[in-house]
Protein backbone atom coordinates (compact mmCIF):
# COMPACT_ATOMS: atom_id res chain seq x y z
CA UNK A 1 0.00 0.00 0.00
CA UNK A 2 2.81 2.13 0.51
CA UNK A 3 4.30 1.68 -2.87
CA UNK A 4 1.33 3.93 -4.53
CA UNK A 5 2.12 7.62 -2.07
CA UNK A 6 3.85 9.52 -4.88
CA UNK A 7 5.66 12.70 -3.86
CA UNK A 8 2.85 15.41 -2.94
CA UNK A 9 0.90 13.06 -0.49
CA UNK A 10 4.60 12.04 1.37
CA UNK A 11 4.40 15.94 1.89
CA UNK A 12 0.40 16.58 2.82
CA UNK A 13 2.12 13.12 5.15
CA UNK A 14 4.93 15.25 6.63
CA UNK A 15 2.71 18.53 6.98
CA UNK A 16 0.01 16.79 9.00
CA UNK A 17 2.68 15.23 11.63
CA UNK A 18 3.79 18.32 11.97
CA UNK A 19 0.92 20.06 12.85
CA UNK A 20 -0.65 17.11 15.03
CA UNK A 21 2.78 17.17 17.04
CA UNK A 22 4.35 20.46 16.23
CA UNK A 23 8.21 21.09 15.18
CA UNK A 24 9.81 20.85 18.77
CA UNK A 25 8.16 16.91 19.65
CA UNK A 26 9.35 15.76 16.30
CA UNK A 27 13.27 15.11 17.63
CA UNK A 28 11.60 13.87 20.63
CA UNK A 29 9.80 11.74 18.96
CA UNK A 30 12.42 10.38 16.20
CA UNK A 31 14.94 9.93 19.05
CA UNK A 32 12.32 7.62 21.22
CA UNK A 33 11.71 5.97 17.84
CA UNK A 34 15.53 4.94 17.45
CA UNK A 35 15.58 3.94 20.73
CA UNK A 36 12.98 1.50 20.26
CA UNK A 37 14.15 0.14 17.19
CA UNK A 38 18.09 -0.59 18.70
CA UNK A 39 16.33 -2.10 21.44
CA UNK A 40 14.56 -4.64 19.33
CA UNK A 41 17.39 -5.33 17.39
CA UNK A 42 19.34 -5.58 20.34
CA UNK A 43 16.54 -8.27 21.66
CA UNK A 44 16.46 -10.07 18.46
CA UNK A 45 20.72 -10.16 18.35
CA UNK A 46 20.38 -12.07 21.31
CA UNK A 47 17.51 -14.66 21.14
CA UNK A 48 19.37 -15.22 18.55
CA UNK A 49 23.06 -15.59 20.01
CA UNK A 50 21.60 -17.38 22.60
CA UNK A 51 19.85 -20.14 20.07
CA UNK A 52 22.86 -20.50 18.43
CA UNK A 53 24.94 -21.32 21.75
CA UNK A 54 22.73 -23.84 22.62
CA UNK A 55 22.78 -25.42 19.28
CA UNK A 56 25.73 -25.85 19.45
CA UNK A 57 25.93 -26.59 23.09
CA UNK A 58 23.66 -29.44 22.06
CA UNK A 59 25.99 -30.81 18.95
CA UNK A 60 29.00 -30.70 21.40
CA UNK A 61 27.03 -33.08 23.75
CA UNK A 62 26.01 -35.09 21.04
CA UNK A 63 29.44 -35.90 19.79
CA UNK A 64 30.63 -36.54 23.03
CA UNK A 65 28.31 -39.19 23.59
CA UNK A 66 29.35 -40.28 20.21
CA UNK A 67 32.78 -40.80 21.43
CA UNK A 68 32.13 -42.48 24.36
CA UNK A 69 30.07 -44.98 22.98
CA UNK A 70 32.72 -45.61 20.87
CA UNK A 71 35.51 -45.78 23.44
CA UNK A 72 32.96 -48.25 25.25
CA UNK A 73 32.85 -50.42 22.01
CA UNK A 74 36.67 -50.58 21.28
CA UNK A 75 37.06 -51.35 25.03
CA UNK A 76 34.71 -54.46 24.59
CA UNK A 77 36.83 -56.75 22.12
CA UNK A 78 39.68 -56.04 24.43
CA UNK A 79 38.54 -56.58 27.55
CA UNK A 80 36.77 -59.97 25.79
CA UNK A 81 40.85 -60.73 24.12
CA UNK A 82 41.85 -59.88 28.39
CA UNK A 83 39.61 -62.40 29.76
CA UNK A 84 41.02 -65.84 28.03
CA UNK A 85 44.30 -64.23 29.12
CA UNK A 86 43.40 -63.84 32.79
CA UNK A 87 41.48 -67.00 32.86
CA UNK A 88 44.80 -68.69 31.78
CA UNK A 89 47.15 -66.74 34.66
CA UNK A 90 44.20 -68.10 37.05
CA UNK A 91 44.04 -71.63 35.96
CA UNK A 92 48.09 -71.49 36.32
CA UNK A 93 47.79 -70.04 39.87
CA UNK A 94 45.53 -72.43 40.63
CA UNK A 95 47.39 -75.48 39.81
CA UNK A 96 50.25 -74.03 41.18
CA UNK A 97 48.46 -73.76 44.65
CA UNK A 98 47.25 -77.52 44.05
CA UNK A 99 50.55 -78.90 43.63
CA UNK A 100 51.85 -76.91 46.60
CA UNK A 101 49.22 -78.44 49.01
């Protein structure tokens, strides 16, 4: 709707403003206006920092779980290569406390 004011309505625009709020509220005005604005942008920078932390807070987690499921599974075929081994260094100290008795 905006795209059709041509030239002489932005000023009929301008010159009612001006006499609704008169020429000494307009800075007033304008400056309360760019303080509302940087505050939204401000509000929006951060929502927005602050989604982007946690996804990646969240992708951190993720790969650490990652990582120590792997750890866990790498640890399993050599604890299960371990147990033969200890199973043999018992049987051995167990004969060897048989033949001693």
């Amino acid at each position: 709707m905006l795209a059709f004011i041509q030239g002489w309505e932005w000023v009929i625009i301008v010159l009612a403003i001006l006499l609704l709020f008169g020429a000494k509220k307009l800075p007033e005005l304008a400056k309360g206006l760019g303080k509302g604005i940087r505050e939204f942008k401000k509000a929006s920078s951060e929502i927005s920092y602050e989604m982007d932390r946690q996804v990646e807070q969240d992708d951190h987690e993720k790969e650490q779980a990652r990582r120590r499921e792997r750890e866990s599974a790498e640890e399993k075929p050599a604890q299960a290569e371990e147990k033969p081994a200890q199973a043999e260094v018992e049987k051995k100290s167990e004969s060897s406390t048989e033949s001693k008795a």
